[in-house]
Each structure stands twice: as structure tokens, then as C-alpha cells.
Protein backbone atom coordinates (compact mmCIF):
# COMPACT_ATOMS: atom_id res chain seq x y z
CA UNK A 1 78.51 108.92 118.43
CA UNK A 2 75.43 107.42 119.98
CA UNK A 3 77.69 105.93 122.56
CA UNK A 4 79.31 109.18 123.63
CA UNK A 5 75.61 110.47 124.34
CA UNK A 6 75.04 107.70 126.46
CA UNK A 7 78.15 107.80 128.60
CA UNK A 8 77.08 111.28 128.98
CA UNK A 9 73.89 110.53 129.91
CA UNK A 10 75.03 108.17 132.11
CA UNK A 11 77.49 110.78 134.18
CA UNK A 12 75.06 112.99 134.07
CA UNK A 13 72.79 111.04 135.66
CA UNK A 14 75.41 109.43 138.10
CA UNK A 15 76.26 113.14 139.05
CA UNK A 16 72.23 114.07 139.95
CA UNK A 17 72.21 111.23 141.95
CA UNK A 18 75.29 112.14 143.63
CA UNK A 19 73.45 115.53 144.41
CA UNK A 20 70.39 113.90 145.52
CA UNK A 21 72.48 111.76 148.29
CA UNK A 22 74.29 114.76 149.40
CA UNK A 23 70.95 116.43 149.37
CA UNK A 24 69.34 113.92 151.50
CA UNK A 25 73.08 113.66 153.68
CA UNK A 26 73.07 117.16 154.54
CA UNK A 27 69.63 116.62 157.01
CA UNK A 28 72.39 115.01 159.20
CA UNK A 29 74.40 116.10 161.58
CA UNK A 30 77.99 116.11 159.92
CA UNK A 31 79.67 117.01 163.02
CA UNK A 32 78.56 114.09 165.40
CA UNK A 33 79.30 111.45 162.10
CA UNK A 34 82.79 111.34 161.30
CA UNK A 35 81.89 108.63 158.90
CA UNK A 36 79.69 110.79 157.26
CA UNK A 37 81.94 113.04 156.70
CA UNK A 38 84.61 110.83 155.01
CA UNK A 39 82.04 109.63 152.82
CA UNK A 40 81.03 113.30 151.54
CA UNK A 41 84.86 114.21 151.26
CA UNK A 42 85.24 110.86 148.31
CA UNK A 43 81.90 111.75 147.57
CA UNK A 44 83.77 115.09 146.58
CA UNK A 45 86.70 113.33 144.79
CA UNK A 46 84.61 111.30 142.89
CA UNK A 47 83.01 113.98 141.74
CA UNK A 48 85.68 115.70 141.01
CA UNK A 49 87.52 112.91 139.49
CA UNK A 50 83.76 112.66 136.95
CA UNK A 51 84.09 115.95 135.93
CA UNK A 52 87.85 115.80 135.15
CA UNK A 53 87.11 112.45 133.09
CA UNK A 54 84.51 114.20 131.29
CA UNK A 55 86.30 117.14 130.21
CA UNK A 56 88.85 114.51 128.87
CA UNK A 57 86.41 112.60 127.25
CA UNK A 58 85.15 115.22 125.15
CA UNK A 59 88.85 116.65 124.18
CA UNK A 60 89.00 112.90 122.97
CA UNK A 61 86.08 113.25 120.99
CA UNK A 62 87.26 116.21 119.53
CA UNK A 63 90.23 115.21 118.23
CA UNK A 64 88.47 112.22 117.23
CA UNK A 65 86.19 113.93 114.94
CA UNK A 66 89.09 116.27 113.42
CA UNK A 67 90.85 112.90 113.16
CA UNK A 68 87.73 111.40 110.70
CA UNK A 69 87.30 114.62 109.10
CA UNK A 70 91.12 114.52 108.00
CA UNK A 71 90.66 111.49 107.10
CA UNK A 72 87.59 111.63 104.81
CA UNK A 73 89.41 114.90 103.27
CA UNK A 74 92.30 112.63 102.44
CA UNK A 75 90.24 109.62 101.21
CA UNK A 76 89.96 111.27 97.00
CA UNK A 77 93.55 111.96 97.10
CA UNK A 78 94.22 108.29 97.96
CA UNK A 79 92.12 107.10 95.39
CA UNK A 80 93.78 109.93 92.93
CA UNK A 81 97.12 108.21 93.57
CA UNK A 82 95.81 105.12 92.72
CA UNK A 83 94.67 106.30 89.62
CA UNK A 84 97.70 107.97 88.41
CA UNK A 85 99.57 104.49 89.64
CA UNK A 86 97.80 102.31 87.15
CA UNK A 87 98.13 105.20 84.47
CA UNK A 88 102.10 104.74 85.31
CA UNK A 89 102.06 101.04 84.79
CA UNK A 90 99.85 100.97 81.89
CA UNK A 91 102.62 103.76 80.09
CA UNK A 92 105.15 101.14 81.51
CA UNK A 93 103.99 98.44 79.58
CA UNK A 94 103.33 100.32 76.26
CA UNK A 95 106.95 101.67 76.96
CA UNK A 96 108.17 98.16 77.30
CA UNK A 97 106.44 97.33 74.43
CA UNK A 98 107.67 99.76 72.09
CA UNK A 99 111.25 98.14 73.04
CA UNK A 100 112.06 100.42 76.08
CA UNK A 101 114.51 98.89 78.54
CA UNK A 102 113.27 98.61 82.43
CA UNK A 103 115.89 101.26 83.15
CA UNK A 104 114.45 103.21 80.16
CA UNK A 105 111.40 103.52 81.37
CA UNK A 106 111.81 103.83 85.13
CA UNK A 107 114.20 107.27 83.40
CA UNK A 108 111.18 108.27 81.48
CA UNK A 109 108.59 107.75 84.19
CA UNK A 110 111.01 109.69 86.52
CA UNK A 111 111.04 112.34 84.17
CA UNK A 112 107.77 113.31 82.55
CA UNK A 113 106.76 110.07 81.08
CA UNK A 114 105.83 109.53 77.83
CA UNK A 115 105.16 113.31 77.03
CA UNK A 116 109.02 114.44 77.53
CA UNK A 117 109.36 111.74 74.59
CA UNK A 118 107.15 113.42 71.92
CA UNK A 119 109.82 116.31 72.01
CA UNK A 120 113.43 115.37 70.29
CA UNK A 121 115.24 118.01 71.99
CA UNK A 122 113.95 116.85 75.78
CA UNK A 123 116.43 116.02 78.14
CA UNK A 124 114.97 113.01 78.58
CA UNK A 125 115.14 112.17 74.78
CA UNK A 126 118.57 113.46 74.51
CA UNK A 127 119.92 111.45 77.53
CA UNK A 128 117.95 108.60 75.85
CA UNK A 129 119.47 108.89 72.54
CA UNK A 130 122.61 109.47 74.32
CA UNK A 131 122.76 106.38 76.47
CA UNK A 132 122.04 103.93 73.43
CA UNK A 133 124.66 105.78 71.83
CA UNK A 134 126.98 104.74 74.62
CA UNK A 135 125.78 101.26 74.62
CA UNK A 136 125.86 100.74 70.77
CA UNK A 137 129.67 101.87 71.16
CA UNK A 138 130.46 99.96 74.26
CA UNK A 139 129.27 96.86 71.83
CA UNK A 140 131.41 98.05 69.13
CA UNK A 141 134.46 97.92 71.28
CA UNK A 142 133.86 94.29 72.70
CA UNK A 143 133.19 92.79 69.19
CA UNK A 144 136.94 94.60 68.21
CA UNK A 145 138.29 93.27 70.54
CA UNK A 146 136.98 89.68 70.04
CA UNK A 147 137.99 89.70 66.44
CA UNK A 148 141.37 90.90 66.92
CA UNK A 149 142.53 88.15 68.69
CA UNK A 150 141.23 86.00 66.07
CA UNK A 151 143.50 87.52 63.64
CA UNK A 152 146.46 87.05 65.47
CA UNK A 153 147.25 90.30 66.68
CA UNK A 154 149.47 90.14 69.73
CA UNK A 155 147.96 89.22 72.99
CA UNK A 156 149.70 90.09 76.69
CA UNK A 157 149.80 87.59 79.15
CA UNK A 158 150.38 87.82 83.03
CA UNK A 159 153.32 85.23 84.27
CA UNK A 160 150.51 83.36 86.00
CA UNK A 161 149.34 82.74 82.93
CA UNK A 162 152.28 81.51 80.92
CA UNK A 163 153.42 79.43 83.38
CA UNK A 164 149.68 77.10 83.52
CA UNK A 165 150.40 77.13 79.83
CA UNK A 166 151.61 73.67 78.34
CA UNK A 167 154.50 73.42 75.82
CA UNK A 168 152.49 73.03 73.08
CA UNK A 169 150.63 76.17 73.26
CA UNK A 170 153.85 78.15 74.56
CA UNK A 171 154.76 77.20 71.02
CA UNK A 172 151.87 78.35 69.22
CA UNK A 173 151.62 81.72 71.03
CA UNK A 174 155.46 82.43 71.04
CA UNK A 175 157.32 83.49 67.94
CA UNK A 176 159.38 81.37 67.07
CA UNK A 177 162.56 80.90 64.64
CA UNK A 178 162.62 77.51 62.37
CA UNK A 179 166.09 76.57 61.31
């Protein structure tokens, strides 16, 4: 800020000097000095010009200062979100802890965090409950599967298949009629 006063200081000053030259200028002829009168007419512009970059100048200092006052309004909210951030990844851990999966808890966090859990009939702990439910079955299936085979329940194979087969186990897997 201290700078601002000094740059207007500064054109204020530059501009009282500009009004004691013209003051002392206008003892002069004008009309018998053409080169008098050029220099009044930049004289002119460049006060002109001064008072135009002023008037910008303090626009710029306005917004500046609505600019810092925005920003010192937004400065708690920042440090708010920082807070809540490290309450979200200490509730991450303890959820990971507690045997949570990373897609688990990213759900839960999404959803109301560790307070939508305390309720069994939340969405979130239904869709939990739901989704383990799934998995657990899914798990089921693909043991089944891998025992049945073992057991010697029929298998289906492509023609691909059969034919990188070698004799031997073309025999096993084929029934097959001893005589």
C-alpha cells in the first residue's frame, strides 16, 4: 500500500510541476513560438495520458483489495477442508483396519462415512451386506466348479482343443469301450 501512496505522490507532484511550467509558459507569446506551442499541446497529452493512468491505477487497486479480501475470507474454509481431509483418512484407516476393502471404504466415505454404518438398515449397510453377499456366492460358484471336474463330471472341449491333445489323454478323457 505504501507504494501506491508514493506513486501518487509522485503524479501528483509531476502534475504541479506540469502546472507550474505552463504557469511560467503562458508569460510567452504562444503565437510568435510555434515550438512553444507543440510543447504545451504534449504537455496536454501527457497530462492527459497521467490522469487516464491514474484512474486505472486505482481501479487496479481496487480490485486488488477485493481480490485480498476474498482471499482472506476464503483462507478458514481452506484450512476447514483440510481438516475434514485428515478426519477422512484417519476413518479410512480405522475402516481398513476393521477389514474394510479399499472399494469399501471409498463406498462408505462417499456415502456418509462411518455414521451410515452404525445403522443396519442404511443403504450403505445394506449395499454393503449385499455386495459381500455377492462375492461370498461368486466364490461359491468357482470352488463348484473346480471340484466338479475333479470328480469326473463331463467336461466340453472346443476342437482346438482336442486336436493339441495327445493320444494318451484323448484316451483318458474319451469314453471308451474295452473288449
Amino acid at each position: 500500500m505504501d507504494n501506491e501512496e508514493q506513486v501518487d505522490e509522485t503524479i501528483n507532484s509531476s502534475e504541479e510541476e506540469v502546472y507550474e511550467v505552463e504557469a511560467e509558459d503562458t508569460t510567452e507569446d504562444s503565437e510568435t513560438n510555434p515550438e512553444l506551442e507543440a510543447l504545451k499541446s504534449e504537455l496536454e497529452q501527457f497530462k492527459g495520458d497521467l490522469l487516464k493512468e491514474r484512474e486505472a491505477r486505482k481501479q487496479l487497486t481496487a480490485r486488488a483489495k477485493k481480490a485480498e479480501e476474498a482471499l482472506k475470507k476464503a483462507k478458514p474454509d481452506l484450512q476447514d477442508n483440510v481438516e475434514d481431509k485428515s478426519v477422512l483418512n484417519d476413518e479410512a484407516v480405522d475402516l481398513r483396519l476393521d477389514g474394510y476393502s479399499r472399494e469399501e471404504v471409498d463406498f462408505i466415505l462417499a456415502n456418509g462415512g462411518r455414521d451410515a454404518l452404525a445403522k443396519p438398515d442404511s443403504y450403505v449397510s445394506i449395499a454393503l451386506r449385499a455386495k459381500r453377499e455377492q462375492i461370498k456366492a461368486e466364490e461359491a460358484a468357482a470352488k463348484a466348479k473346480d471340484t466338479s471336474q475333479s470328480t469326473g463330471t463331463t467336461k466340453k472341449y472346443t476342437r482346438d482343443q482336442l486336436e493339441k491333445l495327445s493320444s494318451e489323454e484323448l484316451e483318458k478323457i474319451l469314453p471308451h469301450q474295452t473288449e
